[in-house]
Protein backbone atom coordinates (compact mmCIF):
# COMPACT_ATOMS: atom_id res chain seq x y z
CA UNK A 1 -14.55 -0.26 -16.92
CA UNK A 2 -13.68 2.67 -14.54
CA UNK A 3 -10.95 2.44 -11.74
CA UNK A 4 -13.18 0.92 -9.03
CA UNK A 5 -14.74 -1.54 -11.06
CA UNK A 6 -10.80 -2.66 -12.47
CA UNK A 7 -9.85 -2.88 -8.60
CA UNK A 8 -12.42 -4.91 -7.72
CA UNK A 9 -11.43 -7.48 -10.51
CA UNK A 10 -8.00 -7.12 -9.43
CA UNK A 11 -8.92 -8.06 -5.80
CA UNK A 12 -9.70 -11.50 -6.79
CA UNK A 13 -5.89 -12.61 -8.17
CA UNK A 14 -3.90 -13.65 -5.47
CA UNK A 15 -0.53 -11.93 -7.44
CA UNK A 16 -2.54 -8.17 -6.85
CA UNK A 17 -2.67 -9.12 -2.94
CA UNK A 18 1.19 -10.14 -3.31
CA UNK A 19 1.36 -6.46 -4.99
CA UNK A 20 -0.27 -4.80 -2.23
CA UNK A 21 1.51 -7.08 0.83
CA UNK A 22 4.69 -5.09 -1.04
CA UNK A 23 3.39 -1.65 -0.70
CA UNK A 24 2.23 -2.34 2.61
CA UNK A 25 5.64 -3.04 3.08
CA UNK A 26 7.42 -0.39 1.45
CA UNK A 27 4.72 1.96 3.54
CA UNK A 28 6.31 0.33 6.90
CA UNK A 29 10.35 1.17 5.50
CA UNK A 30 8.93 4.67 5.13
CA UNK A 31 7.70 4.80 8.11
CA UNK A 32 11.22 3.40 9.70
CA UNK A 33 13.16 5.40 7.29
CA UNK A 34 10.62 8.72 8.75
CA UNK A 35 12.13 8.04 12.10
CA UNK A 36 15.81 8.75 10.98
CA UNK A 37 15.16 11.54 8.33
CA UNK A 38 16.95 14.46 8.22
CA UNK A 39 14.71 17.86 8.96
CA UNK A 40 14.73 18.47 5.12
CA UNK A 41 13.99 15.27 4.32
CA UNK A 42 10.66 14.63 6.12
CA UNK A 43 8.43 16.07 3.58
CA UNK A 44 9.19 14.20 1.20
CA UNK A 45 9.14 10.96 3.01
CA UNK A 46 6.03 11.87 4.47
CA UNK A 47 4.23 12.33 1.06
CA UNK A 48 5.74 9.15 0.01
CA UNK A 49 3.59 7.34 2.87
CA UNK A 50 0.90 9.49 2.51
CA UNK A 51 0.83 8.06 -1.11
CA UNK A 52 1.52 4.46 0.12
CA UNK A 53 -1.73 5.08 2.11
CA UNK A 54 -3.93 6.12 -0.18
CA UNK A 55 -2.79 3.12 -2.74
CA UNK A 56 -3.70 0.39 0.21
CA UNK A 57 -6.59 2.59 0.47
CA UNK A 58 -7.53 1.93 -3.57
CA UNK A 59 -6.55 -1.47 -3.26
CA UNK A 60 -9.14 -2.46 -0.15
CA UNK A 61 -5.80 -4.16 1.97
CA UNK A 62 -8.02 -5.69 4.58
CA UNK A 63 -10.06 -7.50 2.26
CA UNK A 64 -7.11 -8.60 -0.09
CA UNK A 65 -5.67 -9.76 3.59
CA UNK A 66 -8.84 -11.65 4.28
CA UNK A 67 -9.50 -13.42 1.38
CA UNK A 68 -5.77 -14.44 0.87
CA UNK A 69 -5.00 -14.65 4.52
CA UNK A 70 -2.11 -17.46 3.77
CA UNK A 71 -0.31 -14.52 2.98
C-alpha cells in the first residue's frame, strides 16, 4: 500500500477527519501567532504553516469536511 492509497483509507474514519480539523487548526494559531512574530522568528513560523499546508494538502481537507460535515 503506498502513501496515497493509505490516505485514501484513512479518509473514510471519522477520527482521521477529527485529526485533520486539528491541523487545520493548529495551521490557523500559526497563522495568528505569524502576525505577532518577532523579525527572526517568521521563518520559522512560516515553514511551520507551509508544512501545515501541505499535510491538509495529503489529507484531501475538503473532502474529509464534506463527507463528515457534522464536524
Amino acid at each position: 500500500m503506498n502513501l496515497q492509497e493509505a490516505l485514501e483509507t484513512l479518509g473514510h474514519h471519522e477520527s482521521f477527519a477529527v485529526l485533520a480539523k486539528e491541523i487545520v487548526k493548529m495551521r490557523e494559531d500559526s497563522i495568528q501567532e505569524l502576525h505577532s512574530a518577532d523579525i527572526d522568528k517568521l521563518s520559522q513560523v512560516s515553514g511551520k504553516i507551509l508544512a501545515y499546508d501541505e499535510i491538509i494538502s495529503l489529507c484531501d481537507w475538503d473532502s474529509l469536511r464534506r463527507r463528515f460535515s457534522e464536524m
